[in-house]
C-alpha atoms as a PDB file:
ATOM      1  CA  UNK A   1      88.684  90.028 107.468  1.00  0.00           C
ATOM      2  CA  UNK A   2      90.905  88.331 104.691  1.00  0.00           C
ATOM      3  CA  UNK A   3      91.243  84.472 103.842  1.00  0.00           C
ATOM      4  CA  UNK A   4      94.424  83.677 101.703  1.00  0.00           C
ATOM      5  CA  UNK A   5      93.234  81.060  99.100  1.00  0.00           C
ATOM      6  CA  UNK A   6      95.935  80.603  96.912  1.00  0.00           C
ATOM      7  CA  UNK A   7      99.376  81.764  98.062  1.00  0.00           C
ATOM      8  CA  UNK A   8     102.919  80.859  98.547  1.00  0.00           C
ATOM      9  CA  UNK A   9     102.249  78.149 101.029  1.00  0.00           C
ATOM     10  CA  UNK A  10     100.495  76.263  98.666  1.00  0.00           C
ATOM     11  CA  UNK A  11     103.361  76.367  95.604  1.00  0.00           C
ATOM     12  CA  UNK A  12     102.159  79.361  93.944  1.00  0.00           C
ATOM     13  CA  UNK A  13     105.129  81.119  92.270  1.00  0.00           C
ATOM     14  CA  UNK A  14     103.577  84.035  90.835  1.00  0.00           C
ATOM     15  CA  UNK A  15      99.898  84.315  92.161  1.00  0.00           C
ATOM     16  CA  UNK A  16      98.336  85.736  95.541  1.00  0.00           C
ATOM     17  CA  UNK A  17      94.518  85.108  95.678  1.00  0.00           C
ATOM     18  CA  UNK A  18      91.878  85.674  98.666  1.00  0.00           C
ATOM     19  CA  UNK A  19      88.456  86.307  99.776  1.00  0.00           C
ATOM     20  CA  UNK A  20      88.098  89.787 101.666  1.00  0.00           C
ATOM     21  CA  UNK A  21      84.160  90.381 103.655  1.00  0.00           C
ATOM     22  CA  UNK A  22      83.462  93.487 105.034  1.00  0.00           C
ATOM     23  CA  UNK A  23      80.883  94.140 107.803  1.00  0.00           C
ATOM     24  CA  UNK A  24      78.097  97.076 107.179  1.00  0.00           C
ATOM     25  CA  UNK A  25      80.005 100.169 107.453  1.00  0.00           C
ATOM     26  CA  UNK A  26      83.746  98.739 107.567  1.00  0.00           C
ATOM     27  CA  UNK A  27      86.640  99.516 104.849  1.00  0.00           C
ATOM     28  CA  UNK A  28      89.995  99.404 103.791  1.00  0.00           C
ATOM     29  CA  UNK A  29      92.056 102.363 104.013  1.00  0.00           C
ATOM     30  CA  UNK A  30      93.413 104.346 100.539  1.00  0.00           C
ATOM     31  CA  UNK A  31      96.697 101.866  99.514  1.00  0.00           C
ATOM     32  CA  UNK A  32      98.811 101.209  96.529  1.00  0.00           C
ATOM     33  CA  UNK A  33     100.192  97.808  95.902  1.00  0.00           C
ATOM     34  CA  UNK A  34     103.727  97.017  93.971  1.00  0.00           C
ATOM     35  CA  UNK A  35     101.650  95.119  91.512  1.00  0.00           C
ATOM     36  CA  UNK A  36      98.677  94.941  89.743  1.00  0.00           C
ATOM     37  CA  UNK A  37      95.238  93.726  91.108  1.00  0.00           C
ATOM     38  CA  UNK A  38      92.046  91.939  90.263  1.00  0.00           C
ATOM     39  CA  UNK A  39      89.153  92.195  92.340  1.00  0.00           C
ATOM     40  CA  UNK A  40      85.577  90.417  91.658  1.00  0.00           C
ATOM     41  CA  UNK A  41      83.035  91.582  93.711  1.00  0.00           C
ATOM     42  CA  UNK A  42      81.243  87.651  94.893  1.00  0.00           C
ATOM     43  CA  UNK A  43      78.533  88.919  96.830  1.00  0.00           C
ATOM     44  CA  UNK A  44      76.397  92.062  98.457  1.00  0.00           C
ATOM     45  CA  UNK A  45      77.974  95.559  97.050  1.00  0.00           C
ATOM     46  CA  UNK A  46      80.133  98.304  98.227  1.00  0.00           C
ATOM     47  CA  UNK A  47      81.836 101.599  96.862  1.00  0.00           C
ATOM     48  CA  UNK A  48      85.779 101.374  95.185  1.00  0.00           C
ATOM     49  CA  UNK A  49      87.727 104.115  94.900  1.00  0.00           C
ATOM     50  CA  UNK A  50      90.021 103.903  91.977  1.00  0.00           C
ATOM     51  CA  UNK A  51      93.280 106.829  91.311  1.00  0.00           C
ATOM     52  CA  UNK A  52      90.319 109.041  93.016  1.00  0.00           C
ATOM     53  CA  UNK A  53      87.214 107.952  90.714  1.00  0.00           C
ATOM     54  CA  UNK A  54      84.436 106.366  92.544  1.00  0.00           C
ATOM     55  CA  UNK A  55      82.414 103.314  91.403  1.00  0.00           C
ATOM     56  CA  UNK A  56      79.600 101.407  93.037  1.00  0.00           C
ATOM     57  CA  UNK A  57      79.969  97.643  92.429  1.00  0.00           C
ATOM     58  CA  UNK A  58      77.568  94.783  92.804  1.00  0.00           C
ATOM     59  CA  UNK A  59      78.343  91.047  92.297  1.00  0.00           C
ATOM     60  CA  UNK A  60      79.963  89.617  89.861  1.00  0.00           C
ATOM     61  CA  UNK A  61      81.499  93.096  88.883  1.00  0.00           C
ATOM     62  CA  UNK A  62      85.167  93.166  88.640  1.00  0.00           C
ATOM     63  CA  UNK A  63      87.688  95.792  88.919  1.00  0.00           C
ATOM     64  CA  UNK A  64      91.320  96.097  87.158  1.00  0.00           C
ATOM     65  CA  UNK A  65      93.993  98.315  89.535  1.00  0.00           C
ATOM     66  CA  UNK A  66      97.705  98.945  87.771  1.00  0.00           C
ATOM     67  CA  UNK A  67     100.627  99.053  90.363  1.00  0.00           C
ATOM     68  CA  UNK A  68     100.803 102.042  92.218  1.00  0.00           C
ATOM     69  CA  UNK A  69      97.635 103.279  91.864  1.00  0.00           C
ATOM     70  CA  UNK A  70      95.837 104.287  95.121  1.00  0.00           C
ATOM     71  CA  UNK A  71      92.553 102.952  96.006  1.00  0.00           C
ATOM     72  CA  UNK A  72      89.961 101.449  98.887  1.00  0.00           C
ATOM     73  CA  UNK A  73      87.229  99.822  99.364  1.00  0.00           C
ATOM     74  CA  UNK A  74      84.002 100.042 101.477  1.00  0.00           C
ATOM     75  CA  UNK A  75      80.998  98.446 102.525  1.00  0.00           C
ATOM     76  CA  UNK A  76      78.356 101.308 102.189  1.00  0.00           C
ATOM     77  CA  UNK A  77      75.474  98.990 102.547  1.00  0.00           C
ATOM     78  CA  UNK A  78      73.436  97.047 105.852  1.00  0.00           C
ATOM     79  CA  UNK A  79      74.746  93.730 104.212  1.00  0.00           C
ATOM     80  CA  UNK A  80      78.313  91.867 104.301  1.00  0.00           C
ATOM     81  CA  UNK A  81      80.106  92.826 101.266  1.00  0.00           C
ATOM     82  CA  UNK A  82      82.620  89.963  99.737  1.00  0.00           C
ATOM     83  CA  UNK A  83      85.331  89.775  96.910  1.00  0.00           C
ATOM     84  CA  UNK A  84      88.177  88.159  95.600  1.00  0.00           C
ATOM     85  CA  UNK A  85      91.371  89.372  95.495  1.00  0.00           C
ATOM     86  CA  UNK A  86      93.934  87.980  92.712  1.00  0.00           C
ATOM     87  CA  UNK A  87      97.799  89.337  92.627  1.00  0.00           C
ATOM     88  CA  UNK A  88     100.422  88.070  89.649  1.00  0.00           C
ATOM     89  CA  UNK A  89     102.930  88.271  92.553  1.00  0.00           C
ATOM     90  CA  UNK A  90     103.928  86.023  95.401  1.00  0.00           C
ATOM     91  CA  UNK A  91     105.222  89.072  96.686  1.00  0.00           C
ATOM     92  CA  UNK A  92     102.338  92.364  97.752  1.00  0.00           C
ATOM     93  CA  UNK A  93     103.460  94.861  99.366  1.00  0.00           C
ATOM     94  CA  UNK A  94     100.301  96.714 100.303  1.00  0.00           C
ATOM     95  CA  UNK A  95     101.240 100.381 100.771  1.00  0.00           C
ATOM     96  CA  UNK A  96      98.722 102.529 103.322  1.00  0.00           C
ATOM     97  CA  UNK A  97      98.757 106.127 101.723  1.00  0.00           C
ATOM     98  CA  UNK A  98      97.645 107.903 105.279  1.00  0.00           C
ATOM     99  CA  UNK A  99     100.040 106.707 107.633  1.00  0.00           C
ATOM    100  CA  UNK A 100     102.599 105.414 105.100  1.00  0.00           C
ATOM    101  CA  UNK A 101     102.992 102.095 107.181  1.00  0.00           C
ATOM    102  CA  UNK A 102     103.325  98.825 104.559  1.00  0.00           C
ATOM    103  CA  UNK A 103     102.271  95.330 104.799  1.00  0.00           C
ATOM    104  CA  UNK A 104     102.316  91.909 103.069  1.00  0.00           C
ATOM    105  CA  UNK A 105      99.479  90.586 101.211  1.00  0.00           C
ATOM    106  CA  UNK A 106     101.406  87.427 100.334  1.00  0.00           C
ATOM    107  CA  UNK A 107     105.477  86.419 101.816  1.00  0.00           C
ATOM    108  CA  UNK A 108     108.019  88.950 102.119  1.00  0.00           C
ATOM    109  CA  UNK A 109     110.996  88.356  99.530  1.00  0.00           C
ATOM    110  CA  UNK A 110     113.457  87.779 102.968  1.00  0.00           C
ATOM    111  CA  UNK A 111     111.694  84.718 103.601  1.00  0.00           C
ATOM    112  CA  UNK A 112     110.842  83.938  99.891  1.00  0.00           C
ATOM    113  CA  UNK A 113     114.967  83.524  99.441  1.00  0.00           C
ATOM    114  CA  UNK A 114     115.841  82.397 102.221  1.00  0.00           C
ATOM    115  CA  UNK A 115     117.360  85.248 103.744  1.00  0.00           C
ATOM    116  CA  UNK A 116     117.375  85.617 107.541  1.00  0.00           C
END
């Protein structure tokens, strides 16, 4: 489950921030985004898998992904896992690598312009 904090909606230009918690067990499937990404872990820990290198993070640690890069997230513990999500885009297009199905993470340019 995902809760947008800072976003288009609220005048953000250039910036798409959130809180992501994951139940015991739950993840997000292997994805690339069209821009970077800056995850802080805020509380319990879980597993990332970064351009196919594993790391174990805890709270407070933070993670750095470039554009394109594919990587997930899980919750490999008994306890909710939580973290925050920054983008330096109004626009994410959140890529899944499995089924090759895409997604927004913040507004999609159509309705950032305008465009019908």
């Amino acid at each position: 489950m995902s809760q947008r904090l800072t976003t288009y909606q609220v005048g953000a230009q250039s910036l798409t921030s959130g809180i992501s918690q994951f139940a015991p067990g739950a993840a997000v499937p292997m994805h690339t985004h069209n821009c970077e990404e800056q995850v802080t872990i805020v509380e319990g820990s879980g597993v990332a898998t970064i351009d196919g290198v594993e790391q174990v993070l805890t709270a407070y640690d933070s993670t750095y992904v470039p554009a394109g890069v594919p990587h997930c997230f899980r919750n490999a513990s008994d306890n909710p896992f939580v973290m925050l999500f920054v983008y330096p885009s109004a626009y994410v297009e959140r890529h899944f690598t499995e089924s090759g199905t895409m997604d927004w993470h913040g507004r999609p340019p159509a309705e950032a312009h305008g465009d019908d």
